[in-house]
Protein backbone atom coordinates (compact mmCIF):
# COMPACT_ATOMS: atom_id res chain seq x y z
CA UNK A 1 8.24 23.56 9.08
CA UNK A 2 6.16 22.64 12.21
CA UNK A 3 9.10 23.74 14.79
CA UNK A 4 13.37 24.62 14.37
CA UNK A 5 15.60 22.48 12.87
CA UNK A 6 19.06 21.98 12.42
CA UNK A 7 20.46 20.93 9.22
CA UNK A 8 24.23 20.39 9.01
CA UNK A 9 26.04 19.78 5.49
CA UNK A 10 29.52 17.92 6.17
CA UNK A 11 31.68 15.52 3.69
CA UNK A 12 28.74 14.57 1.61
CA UNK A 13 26.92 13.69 4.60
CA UNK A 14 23.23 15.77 5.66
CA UNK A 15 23.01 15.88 9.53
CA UNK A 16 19.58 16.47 10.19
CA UNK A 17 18.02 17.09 13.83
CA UNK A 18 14.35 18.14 14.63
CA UNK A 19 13.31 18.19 11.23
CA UNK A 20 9.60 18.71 11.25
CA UNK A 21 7.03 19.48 8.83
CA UNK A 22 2.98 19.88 9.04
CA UNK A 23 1.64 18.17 5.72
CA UNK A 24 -1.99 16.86 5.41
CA UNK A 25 -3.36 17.96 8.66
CA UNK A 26 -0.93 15.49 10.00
CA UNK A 27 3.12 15.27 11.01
CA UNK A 28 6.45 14.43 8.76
CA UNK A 29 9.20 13.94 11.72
CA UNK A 30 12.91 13.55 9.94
CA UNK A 31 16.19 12.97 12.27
CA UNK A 32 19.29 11.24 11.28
CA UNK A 33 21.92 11.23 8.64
CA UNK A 34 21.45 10.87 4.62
CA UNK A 35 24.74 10.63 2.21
CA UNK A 36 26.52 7.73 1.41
CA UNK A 37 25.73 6.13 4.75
CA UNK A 38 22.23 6.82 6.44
CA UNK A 39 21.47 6.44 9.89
CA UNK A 40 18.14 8.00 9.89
CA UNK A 41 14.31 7.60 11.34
CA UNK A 42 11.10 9.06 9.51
CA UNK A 43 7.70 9.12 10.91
CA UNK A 44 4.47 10.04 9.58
CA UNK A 45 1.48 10.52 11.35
CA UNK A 46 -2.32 11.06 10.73
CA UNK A 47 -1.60 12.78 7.30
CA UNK A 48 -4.78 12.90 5.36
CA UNK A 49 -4.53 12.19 1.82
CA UNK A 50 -6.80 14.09 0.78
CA UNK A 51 -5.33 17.41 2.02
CA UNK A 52 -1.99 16.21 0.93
CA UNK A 53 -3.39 16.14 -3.03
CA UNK A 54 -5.54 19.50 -3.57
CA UNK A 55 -7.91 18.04 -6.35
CA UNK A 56 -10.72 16.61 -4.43
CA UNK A 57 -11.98 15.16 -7.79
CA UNK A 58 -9.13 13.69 -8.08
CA UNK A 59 -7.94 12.50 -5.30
CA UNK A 60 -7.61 9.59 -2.92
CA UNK A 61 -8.81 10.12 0.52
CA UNK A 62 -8.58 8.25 3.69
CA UNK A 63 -5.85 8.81 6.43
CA UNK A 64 -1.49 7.59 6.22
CA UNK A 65 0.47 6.73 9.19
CA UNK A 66 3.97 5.35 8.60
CA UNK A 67 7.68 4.81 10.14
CA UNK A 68 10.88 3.98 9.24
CA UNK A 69 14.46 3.55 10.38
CA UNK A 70 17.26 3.22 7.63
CA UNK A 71 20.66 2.07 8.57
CA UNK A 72 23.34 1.20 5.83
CA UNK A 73 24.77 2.72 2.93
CA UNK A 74 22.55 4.16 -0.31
CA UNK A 75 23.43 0.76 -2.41
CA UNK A 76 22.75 -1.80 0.47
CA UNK A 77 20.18 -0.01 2.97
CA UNK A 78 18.74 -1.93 6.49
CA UNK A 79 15.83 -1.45 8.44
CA UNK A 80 12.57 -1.41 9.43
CA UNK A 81 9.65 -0.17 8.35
CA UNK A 82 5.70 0.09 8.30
CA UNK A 83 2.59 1.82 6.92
CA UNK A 84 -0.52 2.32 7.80
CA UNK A 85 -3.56 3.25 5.66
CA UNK A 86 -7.01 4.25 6.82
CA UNK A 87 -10.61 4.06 4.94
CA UNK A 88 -8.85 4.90 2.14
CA UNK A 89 -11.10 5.56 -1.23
CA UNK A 90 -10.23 6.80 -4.64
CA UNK A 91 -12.66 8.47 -7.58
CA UNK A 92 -12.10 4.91 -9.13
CA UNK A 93 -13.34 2.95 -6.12
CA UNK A 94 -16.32 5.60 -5.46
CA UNK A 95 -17.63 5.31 -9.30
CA UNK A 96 -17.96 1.80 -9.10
CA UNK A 97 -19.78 1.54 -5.72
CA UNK A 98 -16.83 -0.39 -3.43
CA UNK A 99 -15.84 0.43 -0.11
CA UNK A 100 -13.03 1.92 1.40
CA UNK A 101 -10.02 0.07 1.74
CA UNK A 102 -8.21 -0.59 5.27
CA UNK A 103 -4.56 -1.86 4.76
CA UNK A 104 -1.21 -2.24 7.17
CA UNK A 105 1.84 -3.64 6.22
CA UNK A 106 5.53 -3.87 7.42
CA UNK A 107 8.96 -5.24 6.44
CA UNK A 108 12.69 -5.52 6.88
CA UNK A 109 15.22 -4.01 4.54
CA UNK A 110 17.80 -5.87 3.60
CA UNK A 111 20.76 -4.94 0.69
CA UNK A 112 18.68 -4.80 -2.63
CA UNK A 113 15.31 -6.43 -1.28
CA UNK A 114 12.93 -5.95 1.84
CA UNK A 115 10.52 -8.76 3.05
CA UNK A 116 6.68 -7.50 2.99
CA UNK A 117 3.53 -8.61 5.07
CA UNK A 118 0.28 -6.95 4.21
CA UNK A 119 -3.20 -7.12 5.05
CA UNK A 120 -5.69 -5.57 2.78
CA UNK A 121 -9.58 -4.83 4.23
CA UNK A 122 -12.15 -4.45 1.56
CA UNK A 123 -15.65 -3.35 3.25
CA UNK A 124 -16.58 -6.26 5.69
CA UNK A 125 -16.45 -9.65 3.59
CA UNK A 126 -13.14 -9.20 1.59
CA UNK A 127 -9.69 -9.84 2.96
CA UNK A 128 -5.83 -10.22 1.77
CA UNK A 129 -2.82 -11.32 2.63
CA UNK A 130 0.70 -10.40 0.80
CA UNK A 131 3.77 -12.29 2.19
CA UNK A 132 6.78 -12.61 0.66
CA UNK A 133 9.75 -9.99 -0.72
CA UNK A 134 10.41 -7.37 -3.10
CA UNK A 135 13.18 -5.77 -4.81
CA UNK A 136 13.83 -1.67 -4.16
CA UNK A 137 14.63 -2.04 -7.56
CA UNK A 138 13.67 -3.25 -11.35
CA UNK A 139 16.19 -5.55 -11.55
CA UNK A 140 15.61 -8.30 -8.96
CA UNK A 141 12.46 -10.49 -8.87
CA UNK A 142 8.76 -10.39 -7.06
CA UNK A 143 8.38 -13.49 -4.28
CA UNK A 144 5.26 -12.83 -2.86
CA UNK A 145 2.13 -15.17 -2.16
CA UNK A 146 -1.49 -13.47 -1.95
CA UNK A 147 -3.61 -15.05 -0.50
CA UNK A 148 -7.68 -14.11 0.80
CA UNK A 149 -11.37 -13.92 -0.66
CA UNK A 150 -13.31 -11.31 -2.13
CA UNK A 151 -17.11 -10.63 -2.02
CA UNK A 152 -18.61 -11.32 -5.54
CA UNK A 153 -20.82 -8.64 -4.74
CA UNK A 154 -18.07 -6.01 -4.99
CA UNK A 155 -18.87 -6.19 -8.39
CA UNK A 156 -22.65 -5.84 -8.39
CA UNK A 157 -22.56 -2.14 -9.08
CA UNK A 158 -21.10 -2.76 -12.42
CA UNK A 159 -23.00 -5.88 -13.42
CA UNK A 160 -26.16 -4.00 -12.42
CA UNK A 161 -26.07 -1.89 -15.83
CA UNK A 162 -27.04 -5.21 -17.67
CA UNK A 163 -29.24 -6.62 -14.44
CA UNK A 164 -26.87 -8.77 -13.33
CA UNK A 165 -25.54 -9.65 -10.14
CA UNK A 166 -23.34 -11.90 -8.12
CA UNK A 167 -23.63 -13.85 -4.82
CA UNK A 168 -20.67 -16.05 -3.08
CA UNK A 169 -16.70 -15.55 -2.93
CA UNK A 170 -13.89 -16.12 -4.84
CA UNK A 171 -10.97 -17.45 -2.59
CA UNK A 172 -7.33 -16.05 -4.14
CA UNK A 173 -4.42 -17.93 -3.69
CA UNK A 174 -1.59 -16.39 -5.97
CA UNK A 175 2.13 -17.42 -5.98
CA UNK A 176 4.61 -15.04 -7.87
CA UNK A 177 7.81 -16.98 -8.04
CA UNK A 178 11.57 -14.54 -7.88
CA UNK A 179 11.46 -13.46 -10.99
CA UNK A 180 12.46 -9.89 -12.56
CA UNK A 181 9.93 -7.56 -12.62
CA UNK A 182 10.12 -7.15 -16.19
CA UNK A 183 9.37 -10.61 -16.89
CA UNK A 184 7.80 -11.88 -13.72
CA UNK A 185 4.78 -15.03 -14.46
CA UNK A 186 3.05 -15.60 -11.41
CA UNK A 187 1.22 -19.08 -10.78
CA UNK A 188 -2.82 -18.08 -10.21
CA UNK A 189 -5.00 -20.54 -8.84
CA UNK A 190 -8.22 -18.56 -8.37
CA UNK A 191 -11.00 -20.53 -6.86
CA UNK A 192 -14.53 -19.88 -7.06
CA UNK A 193 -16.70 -20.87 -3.90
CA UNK A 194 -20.38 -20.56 -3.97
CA UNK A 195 -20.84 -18.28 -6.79
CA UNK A 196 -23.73 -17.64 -8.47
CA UNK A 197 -24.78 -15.37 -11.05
CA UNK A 198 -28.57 -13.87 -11.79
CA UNK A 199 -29.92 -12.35 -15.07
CA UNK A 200 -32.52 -9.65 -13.81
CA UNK A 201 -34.49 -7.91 -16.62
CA UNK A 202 -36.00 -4.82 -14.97
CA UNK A 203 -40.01 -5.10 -15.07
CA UNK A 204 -42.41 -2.40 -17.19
């Protein structure tokens, strides 16, 4: 715990004030009430992900700052909330030569679903949108639209092992109609601007 808290257990209800705790060289700030109705506000600040998980071999890294305020009951929560991620890279990014990834989104909570706006920063050429709604759970449908371009080069790293490369963009525009998650078909409509492929052979 970074400081005293009070935590009061009455009728099935967890009154919590002050709550504090120190995780990832950053802050987790808790006050509110959880139970069958919540009234509460979370906060997380400058928590490092890569203290968080212990395995630096493993692990992402880059920085998280989010916030939330829940109203409602368990079933049918309300609120706001946002995240923030910084340079964030992963062992999977880092083996095949891309950048760290920049990202923000936020949303309103609403019953079963929450709306969802999201920009996603790839290096310094690759950019996209999410806008749309989600379900908090499996059983309600995905109505999001992604939208953005990518650097073709992002994938030079890979294509390099058989001296190949790729110049240009590829422009996304994705529609995922409300569908269940289980059995969501989204409409793709990926077009290709610019892009050109080499064949290198290395010289002897």
């Amino acid at each position: 715990m970074a400081g005293p808290a009070t935590i009061t257990l009455e009728g099935g209800q967890i009154d919590i004030k002050g709550g504090a705790i120190n995780a990832g060289g950053g802050r987790l700030d808790v006050d509110g009430s959880v139970g069958d109705r919540l009234n509460v506000t979370a906060r997380a600040a400058r928590s490092a992900l890569d203290r968080v998980h212990r395995r630096s071999d493993t692990c992402s890294r880059g920085s998280l700052d989010a916030e939330a305020h829940i109203t409602g009951t368990k079933t049918a929560p309300n609120g706001d909330w946002k995240v923030t991620l910084a340079k964030i890279t992963a062992p999977q990014l880092r083996d095949n030569g891309l950048p760290s990834i920049d990202a923000s989104a936020h949303g309103r909570l609403a019953g079963d679903r929450t709306s969802v706006d999201a920009d996603i920063v790839l290096g310094s050429a690759s950019r996209v949108t999410i806008a749309g709604s989600a379900p908090i759970n499996a059983a309600g449908g995905l109505d999001v639209a992604v939208k953005g371009g990518l650097d073709a080069a992002l994938a030079n790293t890979v294509l390099s092992a058989n001296g190949q490369t790729l110049k240009g963009n590829a422009n996304i525009d994705l529609k995922s109609p409300a569908r269940r998650l289980a059995d969501r078909r989204g409409r793709r409509d990926l077009r290709r601007r610019r892009l050109r492929r080499s064949n290198q052979r290395p010289r002897l």
